[in-house]
Protein backbone atom coordinates (compact mmCIF):
# COMPACT_ATOMS: atom_id res chain seq x y z
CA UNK A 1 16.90 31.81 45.58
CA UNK A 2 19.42 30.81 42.73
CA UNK A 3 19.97 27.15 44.51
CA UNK A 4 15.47 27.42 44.10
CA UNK A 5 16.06 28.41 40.86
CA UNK A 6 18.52 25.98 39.76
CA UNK A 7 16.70 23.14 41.18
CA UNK A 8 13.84 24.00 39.05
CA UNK A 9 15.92 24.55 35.93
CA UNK A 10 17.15 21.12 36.55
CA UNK A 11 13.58 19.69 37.01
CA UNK A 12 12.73 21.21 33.70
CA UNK A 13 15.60 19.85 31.76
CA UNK A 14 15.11 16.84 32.98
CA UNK A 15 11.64 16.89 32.01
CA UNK A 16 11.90 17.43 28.54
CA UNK A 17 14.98 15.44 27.90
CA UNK A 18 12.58 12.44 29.48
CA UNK A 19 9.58 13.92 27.51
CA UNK A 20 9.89 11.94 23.88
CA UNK A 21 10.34 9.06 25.99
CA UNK A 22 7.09 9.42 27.65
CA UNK A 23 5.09 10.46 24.52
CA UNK A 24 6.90 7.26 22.42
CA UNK A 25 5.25 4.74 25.64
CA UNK A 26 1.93 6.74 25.55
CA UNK A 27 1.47 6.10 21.96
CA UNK A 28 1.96 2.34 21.78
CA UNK A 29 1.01 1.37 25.24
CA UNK A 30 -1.66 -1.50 25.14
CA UNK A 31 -4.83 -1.43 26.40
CA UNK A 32 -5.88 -4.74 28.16
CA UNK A 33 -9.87 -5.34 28.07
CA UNK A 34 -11.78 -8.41 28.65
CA UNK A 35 -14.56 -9.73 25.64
CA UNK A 36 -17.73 -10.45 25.91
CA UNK A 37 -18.83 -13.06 24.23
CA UNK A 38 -21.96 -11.93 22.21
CA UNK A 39 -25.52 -13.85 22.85
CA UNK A 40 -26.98 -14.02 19.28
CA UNK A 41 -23.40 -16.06 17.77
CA UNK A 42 -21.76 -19.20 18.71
CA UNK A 43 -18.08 -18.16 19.23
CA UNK A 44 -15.10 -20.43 19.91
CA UNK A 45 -12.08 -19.57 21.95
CA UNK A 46 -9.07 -19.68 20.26
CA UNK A 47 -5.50 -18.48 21.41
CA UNK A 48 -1.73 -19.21 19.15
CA UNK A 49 1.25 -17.69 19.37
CA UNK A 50 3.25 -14.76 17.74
CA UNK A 51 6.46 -14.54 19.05
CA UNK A 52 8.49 -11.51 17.81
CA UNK A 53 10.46 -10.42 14.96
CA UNK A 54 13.40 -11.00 16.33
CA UNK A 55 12.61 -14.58 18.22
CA UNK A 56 9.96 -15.50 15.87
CA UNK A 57 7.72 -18.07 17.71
CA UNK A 58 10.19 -18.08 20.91
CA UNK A 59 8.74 -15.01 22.75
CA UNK A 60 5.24 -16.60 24.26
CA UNK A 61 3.51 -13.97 23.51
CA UNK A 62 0.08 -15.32 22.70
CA UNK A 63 -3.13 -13.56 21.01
CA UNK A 64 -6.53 -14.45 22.14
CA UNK A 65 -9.72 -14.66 19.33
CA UNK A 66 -12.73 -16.66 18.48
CA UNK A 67 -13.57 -18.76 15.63
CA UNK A 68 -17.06 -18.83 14.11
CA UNK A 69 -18.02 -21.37 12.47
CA UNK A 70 -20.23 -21.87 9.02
CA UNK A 71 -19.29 -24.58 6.92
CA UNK A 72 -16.53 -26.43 6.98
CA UNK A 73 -14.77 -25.67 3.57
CA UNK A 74 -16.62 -22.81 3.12
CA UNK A 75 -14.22 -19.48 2.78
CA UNK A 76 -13.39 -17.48 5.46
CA UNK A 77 -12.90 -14.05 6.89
CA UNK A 78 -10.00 -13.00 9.23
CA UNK A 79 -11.05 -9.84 10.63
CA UNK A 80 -8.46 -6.93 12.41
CA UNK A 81 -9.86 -4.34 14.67
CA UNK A 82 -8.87 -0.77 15.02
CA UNK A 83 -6.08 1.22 16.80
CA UNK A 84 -6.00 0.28 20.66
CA UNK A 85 -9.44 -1.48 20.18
CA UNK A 86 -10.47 -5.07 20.53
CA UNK A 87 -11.97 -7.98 18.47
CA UNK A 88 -15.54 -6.83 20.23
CA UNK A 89 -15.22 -3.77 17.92
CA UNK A 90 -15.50 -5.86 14.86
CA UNK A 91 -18.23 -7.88 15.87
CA UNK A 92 -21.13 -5.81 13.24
CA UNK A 93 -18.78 -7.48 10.57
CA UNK A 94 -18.89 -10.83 11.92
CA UNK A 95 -23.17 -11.16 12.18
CA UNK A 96 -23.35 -10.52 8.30
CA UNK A 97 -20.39 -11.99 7.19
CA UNK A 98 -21.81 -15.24 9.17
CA UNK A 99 -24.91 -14.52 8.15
CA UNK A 100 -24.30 -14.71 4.31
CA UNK A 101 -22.14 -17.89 5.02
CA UNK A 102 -18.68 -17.15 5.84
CA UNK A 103 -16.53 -18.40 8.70
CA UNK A 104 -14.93 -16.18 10.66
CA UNK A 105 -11.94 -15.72 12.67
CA UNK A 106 -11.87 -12.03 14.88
CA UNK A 107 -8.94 -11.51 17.35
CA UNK A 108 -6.99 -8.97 19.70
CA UNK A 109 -4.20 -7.83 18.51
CA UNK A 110 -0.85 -7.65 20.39
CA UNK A 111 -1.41 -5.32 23.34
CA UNK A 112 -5.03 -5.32 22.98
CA UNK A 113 -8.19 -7.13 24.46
CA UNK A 114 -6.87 -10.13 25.89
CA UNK A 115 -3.79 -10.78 24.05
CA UNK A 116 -0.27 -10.53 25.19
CA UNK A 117 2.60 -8.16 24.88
CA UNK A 118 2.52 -4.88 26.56
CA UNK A 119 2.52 -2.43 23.94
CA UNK A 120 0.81 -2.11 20.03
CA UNK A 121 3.03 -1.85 16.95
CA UNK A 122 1.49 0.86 14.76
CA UNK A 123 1.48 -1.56 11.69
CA UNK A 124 5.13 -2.87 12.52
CA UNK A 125 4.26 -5.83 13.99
CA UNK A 126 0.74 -6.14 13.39
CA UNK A 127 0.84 -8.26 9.79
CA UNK A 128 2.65 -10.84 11.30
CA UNK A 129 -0.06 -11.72 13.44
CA UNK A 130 -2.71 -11.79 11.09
CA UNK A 131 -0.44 -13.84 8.73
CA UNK A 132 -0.50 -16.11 11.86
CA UNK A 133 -4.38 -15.22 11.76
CA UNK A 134 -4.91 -16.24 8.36
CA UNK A 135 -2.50 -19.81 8.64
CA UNK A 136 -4.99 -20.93 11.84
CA UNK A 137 -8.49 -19.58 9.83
CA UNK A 138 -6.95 -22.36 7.12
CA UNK A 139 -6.45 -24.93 9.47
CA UNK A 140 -9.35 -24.58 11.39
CA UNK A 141 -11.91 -24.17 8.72
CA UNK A 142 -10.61 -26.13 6.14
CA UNK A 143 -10.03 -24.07 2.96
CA UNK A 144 -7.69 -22.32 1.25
CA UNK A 145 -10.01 -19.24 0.72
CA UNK A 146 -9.52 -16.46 3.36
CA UNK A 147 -9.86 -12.91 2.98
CA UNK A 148 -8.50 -10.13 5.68
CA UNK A 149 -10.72 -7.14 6.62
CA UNK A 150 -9.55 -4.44 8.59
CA UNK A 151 -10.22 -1.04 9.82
CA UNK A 152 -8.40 1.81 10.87
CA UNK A 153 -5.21 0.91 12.02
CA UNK A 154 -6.45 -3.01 11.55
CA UNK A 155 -7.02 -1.60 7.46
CA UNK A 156 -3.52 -0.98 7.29
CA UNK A 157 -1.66 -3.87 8.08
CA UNK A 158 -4.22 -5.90 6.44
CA UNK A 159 -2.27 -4.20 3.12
CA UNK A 160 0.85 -4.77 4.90
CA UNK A 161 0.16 -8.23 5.79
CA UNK A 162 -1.44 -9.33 1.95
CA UNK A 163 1.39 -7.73 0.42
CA UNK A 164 3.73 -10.11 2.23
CA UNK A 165 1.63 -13.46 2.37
CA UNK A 166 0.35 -14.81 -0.81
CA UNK A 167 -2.07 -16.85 1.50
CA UNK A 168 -4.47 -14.25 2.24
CA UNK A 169 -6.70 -14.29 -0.96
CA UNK A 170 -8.43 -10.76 -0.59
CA UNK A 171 -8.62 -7.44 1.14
CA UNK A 172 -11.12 -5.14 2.73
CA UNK A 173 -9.59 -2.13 4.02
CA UNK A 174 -12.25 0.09 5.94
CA UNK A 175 -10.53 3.94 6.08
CA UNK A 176 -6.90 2.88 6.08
CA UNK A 177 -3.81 4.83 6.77
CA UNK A 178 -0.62 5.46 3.98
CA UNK A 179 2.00 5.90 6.53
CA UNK A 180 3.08 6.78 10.48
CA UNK A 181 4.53 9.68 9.41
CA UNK A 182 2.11 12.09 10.89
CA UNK A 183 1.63 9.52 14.42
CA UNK A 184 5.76 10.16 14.35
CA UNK A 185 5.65 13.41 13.47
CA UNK A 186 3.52 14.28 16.95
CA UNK A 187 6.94 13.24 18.66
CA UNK A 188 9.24 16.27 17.86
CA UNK A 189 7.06 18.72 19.68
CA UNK A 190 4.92 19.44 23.62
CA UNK A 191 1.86 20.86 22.63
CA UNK A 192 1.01 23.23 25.43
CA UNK A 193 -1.59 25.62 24.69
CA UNK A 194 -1.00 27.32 21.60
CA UNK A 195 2.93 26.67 21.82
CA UNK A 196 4.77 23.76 20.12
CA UNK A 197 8.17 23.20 22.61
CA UNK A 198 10.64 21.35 20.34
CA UNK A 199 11.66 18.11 21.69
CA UNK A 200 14.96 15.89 21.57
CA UNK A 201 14.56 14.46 18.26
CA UNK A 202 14.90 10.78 19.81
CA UNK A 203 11.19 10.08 20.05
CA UNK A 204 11.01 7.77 16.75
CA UNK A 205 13.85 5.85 18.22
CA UNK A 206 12.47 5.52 21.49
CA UNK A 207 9.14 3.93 19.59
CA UNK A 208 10.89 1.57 17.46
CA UNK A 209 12.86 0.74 21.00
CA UNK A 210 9.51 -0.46 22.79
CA UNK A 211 7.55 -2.00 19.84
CA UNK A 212 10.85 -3.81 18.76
CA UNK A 213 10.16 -2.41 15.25
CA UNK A 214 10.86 0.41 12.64
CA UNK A 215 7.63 1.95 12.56
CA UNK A 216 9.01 3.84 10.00
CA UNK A 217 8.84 1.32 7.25
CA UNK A 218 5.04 0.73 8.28
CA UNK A 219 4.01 2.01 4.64
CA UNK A 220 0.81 0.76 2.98
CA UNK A 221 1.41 3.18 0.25
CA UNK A 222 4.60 1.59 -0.60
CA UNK A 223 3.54 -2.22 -0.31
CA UNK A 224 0.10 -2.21 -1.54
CA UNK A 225 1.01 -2.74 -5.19
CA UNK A 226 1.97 -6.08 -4.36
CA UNK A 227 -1.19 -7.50 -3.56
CA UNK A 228 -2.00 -7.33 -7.09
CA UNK A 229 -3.22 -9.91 -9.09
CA UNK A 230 -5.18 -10.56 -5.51
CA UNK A 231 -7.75 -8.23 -5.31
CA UNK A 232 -8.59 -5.35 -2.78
CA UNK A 233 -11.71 -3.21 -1.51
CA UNK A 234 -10.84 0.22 -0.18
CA UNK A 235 -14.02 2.20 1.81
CA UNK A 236 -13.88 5.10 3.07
CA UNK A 237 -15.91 7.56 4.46
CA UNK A 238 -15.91 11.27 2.59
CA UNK A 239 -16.68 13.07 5.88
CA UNK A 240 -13.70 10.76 7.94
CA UNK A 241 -12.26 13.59 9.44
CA UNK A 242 -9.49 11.24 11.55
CA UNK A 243 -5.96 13.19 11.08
CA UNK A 244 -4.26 9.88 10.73
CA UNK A 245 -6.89 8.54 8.11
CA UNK A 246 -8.13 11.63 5.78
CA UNK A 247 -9.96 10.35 2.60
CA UNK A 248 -7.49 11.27 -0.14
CA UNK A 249 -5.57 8.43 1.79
CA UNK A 250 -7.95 6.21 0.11
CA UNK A 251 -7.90 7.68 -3.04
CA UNK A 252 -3.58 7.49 -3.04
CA UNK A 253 -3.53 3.60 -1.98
CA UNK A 254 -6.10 2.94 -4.99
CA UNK A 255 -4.23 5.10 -7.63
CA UNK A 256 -1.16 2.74 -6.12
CA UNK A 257 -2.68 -0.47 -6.04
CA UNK A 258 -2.54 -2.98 -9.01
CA UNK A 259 -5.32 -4.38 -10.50
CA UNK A 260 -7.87 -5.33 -9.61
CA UNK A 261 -9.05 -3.09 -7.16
CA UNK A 262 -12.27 -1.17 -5.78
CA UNK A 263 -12.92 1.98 -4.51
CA UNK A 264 -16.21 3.16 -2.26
CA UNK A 265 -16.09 6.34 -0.90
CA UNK A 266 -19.40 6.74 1.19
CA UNK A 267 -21.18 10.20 1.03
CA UNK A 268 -21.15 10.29 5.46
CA UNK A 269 -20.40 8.07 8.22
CA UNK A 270 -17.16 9.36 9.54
CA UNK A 271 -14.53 7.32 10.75
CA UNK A 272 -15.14 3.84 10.28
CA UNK A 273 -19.19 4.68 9.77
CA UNK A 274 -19.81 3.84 6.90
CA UNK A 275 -21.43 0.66 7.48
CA UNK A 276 -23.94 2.31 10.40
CA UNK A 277 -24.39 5.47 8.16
CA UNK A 278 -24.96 2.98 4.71
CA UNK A 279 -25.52 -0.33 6.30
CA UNK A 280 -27.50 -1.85 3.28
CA UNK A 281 -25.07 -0.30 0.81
CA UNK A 282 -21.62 -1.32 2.99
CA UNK A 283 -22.78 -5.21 3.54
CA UNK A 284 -23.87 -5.49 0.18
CA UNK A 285 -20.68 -4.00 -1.55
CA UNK A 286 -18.24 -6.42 0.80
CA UNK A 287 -20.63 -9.49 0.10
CA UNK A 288 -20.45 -8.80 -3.87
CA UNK A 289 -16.94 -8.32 -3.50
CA UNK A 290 -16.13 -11.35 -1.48
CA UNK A 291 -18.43 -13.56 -3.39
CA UNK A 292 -16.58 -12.85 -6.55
CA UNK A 293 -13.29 -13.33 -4.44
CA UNK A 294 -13.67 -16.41 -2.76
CA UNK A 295 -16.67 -18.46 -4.22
């Protein structure tokens, strides 16, 4: 019985030594998916590379898209799909954006849809690649004009990535995020029933391990200022009721963001509803906004 019993001791320690380690590769594990193309839009196939931050270029790690064409010349829209999602997702935003004359460029993120790498950055890694986004929209449309819009986790590092890159000309961010710190936070505890069972406290390191990363300085609180004189749309729902997204995230990045800067905070439509709850209201506010922007 004690050689029973410390067998299973030793199972259990084992266990929750390996735990954070487990929960850090659940949370930024990709999520492969193939994309349909849709019927009513004539999409291109595009694919470029985004290497890494540490072998920028060098990696072969390649992201998969399409291109939609409008004019040539005419500005153009990169758009960046939510948190373990695909480019399909984004596809309401690409019919009126196309329809009211923009080109667009949608693709899969890193670990997503049908782009490489194995595992999604949680805003580390993800500005990069639309920078990459925005530099092939340029070349392949033929203007200087290009906007990002993102949502969820997409909304985010479209902050991230305009505060960096002077190229991107304008920002939509549907219900962004401020920080990981609550994503993070998830890592220091098992949730099992009621209880919370402490874990090592190596979970964060084991994320920034995998994505290659510090997740940690994913901030768009602390970078959005620098967008400014560029200008940026925040939406948000006032019913979102997404832990990692809450409304008075909104209201923080807009109180932090230079000028000038717009703030729509729809009366319902949840996380990233607001253009099915308000769909008149949601096109029309991104259209006025981008045609100031970019025409």
């Amino acid at each position: 019985m004690r050689r029973v019993a410390a067998a299973v001791a030793l199972v259990v320690v084992i266990a929750w030594l390996a735990a954070p380690l487990a929960r850090a590769y659940q949370l930024v594990a990709g999520r492969s998916s193939e994309s349909v193309a849709p019927a009513d839009l004539v999409v291109e196939d595009v694919r470029f590379n985004a290497g890494s931050d540490s072998e920028p270029l060098q990696t072969g790690v390649e992201l998969a898209g399409w291109t939609i064409h409008a004019v040539h010349g005419a500005p153009a829209v990169v758009l960046v799909h939510g948190f373990k999602s695909s480019r399909e997702e984004m596809l309401p935003w690409a019919r009126f954006l196309h329809d009211a004359g923009y080109n667009v460029l949608l693709f899969d993120t890193r670990g997503c849809g049908r782009s490489g790498g194995g595992t999604v950055g949680l805003g580390a890694t993800e500005p990069r690649d639309i920078s990459l986004a925005v530099e092939l929209a340029r070349d392949q449309f033929g203007t200087t004009k290009v906007a990002v819009l993102g949502i969820s986790l997409g909304a985010g590092a479209a902050i991230l990535a305009a505060a960096s890159d002077p190229n991107i000309s304008a920002v939509v961010a549907d219900s962004p995020w401020t920080d990981q710190d609550l994503q993070l936070s998830r890592l220091s505890f098992l949730p099992i029933g009621s209880l919370r069972v402490p874990l090592p406290p190596y979970g964060i390191a084991a994320v920034n391990a995998i994505v290659g990363a510090d997740v940690t300085k994913a901030r768009p609180i602390d970078a959005i200022a620098r967008i400014a004189p560029r200008p940026i749309l925040l939406i948000h729902s006032a019913d979102d009721d997404n832990a990692t997204t809450p409304v008075e995230g909104s209201r923080r990045l807009f109180a932090a963001a230079g000028e000038p800067k717009n703030l729509w905070i729809a009366p319902r439509g949840g996380h990233v509803g607001a253009i099915n709850a308000s769909p008149a209201e949601y096109r029309a506010r991104v259209l006025d906004f981008l045609g100031f922007t970019l025409r």
